[in-house]
N, C-alpha and C. Protein backbone atom coordinates (compact mmCIF):
# COMPACT_ATOMS: atom_id res chain seq x y z
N UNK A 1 28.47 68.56 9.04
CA UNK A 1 27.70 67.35 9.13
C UNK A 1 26.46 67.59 9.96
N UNK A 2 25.06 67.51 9.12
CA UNK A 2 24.43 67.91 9.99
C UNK A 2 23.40 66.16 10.29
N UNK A 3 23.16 66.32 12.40
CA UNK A 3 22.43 64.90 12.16
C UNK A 3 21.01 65.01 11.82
N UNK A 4 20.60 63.97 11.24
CA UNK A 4 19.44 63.44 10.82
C UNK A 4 18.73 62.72 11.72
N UNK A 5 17.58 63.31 12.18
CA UNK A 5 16.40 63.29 13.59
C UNK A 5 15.79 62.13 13.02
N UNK A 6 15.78 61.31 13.78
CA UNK A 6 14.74 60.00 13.41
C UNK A 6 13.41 59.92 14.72
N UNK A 7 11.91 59.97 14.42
CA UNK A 7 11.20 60.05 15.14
C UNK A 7 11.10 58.56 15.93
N UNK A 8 11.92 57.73 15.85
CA UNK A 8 11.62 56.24 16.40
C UNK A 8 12.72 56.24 17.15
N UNK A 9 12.25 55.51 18.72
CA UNK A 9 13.07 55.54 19.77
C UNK A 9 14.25 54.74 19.60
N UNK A 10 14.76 54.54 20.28
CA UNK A 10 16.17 52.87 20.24
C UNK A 10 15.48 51.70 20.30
N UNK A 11 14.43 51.86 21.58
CA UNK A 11 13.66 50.64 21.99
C UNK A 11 13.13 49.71 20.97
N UNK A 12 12.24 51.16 20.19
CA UNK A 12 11.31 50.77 18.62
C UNK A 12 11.79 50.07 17.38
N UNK A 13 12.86 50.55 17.73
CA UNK A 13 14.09 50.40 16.17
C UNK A 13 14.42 48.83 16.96
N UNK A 14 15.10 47.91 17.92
CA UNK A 14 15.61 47.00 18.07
C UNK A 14 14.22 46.71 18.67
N UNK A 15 13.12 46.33 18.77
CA UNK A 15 12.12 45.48 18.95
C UNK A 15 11.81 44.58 17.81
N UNK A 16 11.82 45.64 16.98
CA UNK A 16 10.74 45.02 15.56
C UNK A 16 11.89 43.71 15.12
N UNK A 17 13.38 43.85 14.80
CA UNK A 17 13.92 43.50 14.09
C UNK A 17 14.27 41.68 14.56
N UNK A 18 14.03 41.91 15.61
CA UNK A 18 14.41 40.76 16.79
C UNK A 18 12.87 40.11 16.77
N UNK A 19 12.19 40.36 16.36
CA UNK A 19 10.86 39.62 15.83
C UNK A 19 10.72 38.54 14.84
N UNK A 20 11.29 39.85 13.98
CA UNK A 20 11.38 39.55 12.62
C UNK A 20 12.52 38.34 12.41
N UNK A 21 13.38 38.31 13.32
CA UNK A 21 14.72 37.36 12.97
C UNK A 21 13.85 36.15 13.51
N UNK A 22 13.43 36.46 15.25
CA UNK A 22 12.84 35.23 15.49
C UNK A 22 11.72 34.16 14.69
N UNK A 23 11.30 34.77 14.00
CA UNK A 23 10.22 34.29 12.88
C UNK A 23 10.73 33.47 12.03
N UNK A 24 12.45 34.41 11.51
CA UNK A 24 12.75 33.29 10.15
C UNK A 24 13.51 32.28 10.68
N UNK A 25 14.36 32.60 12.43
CA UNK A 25 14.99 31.34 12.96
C UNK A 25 13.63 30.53 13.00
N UNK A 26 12.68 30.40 13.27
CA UNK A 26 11.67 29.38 14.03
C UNK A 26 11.09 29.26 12.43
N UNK A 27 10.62 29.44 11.31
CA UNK A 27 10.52 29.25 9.81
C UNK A 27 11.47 27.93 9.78
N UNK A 28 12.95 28.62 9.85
CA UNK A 28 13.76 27.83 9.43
C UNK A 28 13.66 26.24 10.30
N UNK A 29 13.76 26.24 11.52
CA UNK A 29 13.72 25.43 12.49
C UNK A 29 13.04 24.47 11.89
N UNK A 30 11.73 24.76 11.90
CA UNK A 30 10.39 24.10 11.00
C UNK A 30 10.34 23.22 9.79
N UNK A 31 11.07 24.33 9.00
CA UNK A 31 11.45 23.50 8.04
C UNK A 31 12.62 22.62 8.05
N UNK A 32 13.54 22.61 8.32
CA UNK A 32 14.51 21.44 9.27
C UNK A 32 13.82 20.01 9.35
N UNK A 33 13.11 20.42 10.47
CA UNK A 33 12.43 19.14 10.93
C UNK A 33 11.58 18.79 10.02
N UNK A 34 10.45 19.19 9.18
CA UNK A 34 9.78 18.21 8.75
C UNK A 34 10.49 17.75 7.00
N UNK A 35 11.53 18.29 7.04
CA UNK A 35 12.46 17.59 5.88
C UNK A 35 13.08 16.15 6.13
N UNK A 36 13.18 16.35 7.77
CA UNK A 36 13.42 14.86 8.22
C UNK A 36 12.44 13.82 8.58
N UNK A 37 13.00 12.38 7.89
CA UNK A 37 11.69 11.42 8.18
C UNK A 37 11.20 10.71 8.57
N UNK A 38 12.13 10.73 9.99
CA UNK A 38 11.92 10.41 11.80
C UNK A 38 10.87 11.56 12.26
N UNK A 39 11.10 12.72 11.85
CA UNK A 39 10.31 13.83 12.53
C UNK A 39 8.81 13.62 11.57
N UNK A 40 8.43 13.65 10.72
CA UNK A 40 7.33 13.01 9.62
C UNK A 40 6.47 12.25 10.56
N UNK A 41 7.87 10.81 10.49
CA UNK A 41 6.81 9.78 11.05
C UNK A 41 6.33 10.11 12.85
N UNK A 42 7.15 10.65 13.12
CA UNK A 42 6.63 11.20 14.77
C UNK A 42 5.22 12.09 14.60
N UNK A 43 5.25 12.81 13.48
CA UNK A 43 3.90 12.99 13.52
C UNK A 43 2.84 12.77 12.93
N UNK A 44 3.10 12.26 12.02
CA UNK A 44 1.96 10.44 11.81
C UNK A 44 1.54 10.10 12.67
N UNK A 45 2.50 9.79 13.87
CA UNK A 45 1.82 9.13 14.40
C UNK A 45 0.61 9.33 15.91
N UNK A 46 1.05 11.41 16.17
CA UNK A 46 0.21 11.98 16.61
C UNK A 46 -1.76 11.46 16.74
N UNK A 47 -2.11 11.49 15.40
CA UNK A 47 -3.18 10.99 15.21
C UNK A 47 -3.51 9.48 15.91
N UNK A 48 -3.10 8.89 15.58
CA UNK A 48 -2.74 7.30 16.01
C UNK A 48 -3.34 7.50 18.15
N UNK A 49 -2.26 8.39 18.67
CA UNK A 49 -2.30 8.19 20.03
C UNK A 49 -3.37 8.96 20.36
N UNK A 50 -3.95 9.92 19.78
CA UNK A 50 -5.27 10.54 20.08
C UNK A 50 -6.15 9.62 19.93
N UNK A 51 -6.49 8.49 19.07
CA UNK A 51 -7.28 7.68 18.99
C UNK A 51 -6.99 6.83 20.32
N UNK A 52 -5.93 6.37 20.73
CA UNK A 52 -5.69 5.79 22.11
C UNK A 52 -6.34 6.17 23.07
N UNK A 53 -6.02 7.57 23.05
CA UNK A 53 -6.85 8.58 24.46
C UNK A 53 -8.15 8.75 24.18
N UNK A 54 -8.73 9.05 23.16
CA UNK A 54 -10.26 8.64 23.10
C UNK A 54 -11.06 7.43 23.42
N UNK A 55 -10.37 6.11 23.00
CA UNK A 55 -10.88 5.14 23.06
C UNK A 55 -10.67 4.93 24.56
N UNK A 56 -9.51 5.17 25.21
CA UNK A 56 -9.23 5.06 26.88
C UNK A 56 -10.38 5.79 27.07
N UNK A 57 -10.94 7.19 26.84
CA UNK A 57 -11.75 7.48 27.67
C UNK A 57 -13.56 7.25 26.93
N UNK A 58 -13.61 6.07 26.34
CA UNK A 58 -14.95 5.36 26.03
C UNK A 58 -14.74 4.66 26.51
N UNK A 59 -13.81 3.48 26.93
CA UNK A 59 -13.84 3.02 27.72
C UNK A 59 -14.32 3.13 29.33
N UNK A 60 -13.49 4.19 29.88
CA UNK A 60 -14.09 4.80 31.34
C UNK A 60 -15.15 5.19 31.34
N UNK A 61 -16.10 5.77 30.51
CA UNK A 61 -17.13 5.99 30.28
C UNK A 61 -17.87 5.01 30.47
N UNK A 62 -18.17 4.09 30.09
CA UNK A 62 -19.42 3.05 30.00
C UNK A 62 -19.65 2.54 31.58
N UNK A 63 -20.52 2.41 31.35
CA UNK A 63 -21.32 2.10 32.51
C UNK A 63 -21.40 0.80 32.53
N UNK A 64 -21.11 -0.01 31.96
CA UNK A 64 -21.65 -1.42 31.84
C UNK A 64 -20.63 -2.03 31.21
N UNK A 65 -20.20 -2.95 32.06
CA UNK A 65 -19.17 -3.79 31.01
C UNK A 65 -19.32 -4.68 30.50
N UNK A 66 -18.47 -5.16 28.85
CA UNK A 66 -18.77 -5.83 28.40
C UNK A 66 -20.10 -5.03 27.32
N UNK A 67 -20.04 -3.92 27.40
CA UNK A 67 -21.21 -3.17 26.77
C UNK A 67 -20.55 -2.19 24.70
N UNK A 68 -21.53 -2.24 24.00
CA UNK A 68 -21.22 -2.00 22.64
C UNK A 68 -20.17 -1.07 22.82
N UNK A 69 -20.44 0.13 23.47
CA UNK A 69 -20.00 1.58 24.12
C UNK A 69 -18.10 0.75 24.80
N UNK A 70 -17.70 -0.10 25.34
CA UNK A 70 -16.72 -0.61 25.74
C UNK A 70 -16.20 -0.97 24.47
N UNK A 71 -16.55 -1.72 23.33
CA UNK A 71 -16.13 -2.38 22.80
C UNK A 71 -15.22 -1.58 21.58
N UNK A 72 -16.07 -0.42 21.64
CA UNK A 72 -15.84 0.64 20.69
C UNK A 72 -14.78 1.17 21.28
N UNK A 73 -14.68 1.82 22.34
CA UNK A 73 -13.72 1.97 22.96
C UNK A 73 -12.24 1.30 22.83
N UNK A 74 -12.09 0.00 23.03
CA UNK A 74 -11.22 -0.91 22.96
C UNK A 74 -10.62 -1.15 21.62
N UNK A 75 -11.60 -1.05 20.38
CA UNK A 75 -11.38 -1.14 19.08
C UNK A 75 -10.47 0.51 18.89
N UNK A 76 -10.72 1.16 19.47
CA UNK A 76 -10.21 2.47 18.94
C UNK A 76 -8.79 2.32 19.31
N UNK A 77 -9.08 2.09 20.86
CA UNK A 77 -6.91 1.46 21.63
C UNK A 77 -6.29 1.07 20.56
N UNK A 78 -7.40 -0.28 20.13
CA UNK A 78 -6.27 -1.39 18.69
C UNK A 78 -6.12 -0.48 17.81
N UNK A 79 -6.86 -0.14 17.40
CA UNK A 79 -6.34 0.52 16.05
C UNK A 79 -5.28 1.71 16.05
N UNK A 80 -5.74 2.61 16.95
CA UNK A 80 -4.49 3.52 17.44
C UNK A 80 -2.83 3.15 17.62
N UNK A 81 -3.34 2.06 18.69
CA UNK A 81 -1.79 1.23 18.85
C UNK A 81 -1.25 0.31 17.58
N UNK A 82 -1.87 0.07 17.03
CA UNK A 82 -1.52 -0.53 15.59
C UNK A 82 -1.01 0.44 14.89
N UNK A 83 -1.76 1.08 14.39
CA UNK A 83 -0.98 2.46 13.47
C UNK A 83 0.35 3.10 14.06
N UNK A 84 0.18 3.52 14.76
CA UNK A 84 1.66 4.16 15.48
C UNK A 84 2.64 3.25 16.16
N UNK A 85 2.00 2.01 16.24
CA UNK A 85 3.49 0.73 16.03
C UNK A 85 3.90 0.30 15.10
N UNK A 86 2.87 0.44 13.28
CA UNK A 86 2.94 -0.02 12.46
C UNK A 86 3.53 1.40 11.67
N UNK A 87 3.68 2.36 12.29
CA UNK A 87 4.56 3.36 11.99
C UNK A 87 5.90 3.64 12.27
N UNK A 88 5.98 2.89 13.31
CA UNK A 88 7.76 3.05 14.30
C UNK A 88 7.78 1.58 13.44
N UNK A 89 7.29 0.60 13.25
CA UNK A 89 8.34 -0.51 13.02
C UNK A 89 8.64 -0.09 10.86
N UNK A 90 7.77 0.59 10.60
CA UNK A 90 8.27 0.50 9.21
C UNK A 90 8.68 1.97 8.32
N UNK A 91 8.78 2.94 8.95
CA UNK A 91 8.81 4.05 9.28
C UNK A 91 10.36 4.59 9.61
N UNK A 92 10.61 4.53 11.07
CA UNK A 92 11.21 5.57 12.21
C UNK A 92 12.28 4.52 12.53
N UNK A 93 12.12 3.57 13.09
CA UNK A 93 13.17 1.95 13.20
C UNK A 93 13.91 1.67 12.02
N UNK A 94 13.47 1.76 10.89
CA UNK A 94 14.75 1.60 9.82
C UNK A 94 15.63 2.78 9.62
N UNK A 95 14.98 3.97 9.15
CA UNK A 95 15.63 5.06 8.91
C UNK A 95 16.67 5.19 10.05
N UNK A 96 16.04 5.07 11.58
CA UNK A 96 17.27 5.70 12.66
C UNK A 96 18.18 4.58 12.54
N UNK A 97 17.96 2.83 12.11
CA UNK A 97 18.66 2.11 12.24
C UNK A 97 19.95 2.31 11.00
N UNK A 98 19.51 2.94 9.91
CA UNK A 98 20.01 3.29 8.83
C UNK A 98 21.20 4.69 9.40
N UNK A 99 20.45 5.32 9.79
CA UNK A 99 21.33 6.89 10.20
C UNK A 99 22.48 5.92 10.68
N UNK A 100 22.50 5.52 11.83
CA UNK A 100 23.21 4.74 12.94
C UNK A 100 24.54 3.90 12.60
N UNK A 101 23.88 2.92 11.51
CA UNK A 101 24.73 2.11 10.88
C UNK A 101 25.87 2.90 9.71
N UNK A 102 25.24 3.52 9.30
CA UNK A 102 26.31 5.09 8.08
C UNK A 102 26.99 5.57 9.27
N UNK A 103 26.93 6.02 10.46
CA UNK A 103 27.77 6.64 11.00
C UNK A 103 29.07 5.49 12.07
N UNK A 104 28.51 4.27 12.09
CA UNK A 104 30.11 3.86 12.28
C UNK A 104 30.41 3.59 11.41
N UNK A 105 30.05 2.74 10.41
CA UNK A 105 30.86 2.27 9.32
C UNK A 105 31.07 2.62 8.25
């Protein structure tokens, strides 16, 4: 029996492969979640709260209150907070209320 010399260390050989797994666990992970449509609407509604934090900070911005620059600001809050409440109430609130109710009864 004669052995067969491989030019790749131990280290080399168990680095790559443990990469490679981590990739298709975190693939898989991924796909998991956005098959579900609590996780969907959670990020729907991403967009929504960025508009919050923008409009919060047109708001702080203005110099003058009661000024166009404020108002814009404030319109952006509403609409932000509208969308991503008008996402949890028709969205994320039935489905989990749905999961919930299948599992006692």
């Amino acid at each position: 029996m004669a052995s067969v010399s491989n030019n790749t260390s131990a280290k080399e050989r168990t680095k790559e492969p443990a990469v490679k797994g981590t990739r298709q666990i975190l693939r898989k992970v991924v796909r998991d979640m956005l098959q579900d449509a609590v996780m969907v609407g959670l990020l729907a509604t991403f967009p929504f709260m960025l508009l919050v934090g923008a409009g919060s900070l047109v708001m702080a911005t203005s110099a003058v209150k009661e000024s166009r620059r404020e108002m814009i600001g404030s319109i952006l809050v509403d609409v932000g907070l509208l969308g991503a409440n008008a996402i949890h109430c028709f969205l994320i609130l039935p489905i989990t209320i749905l999961r919930i109710w299948r599992m006692k009864y």
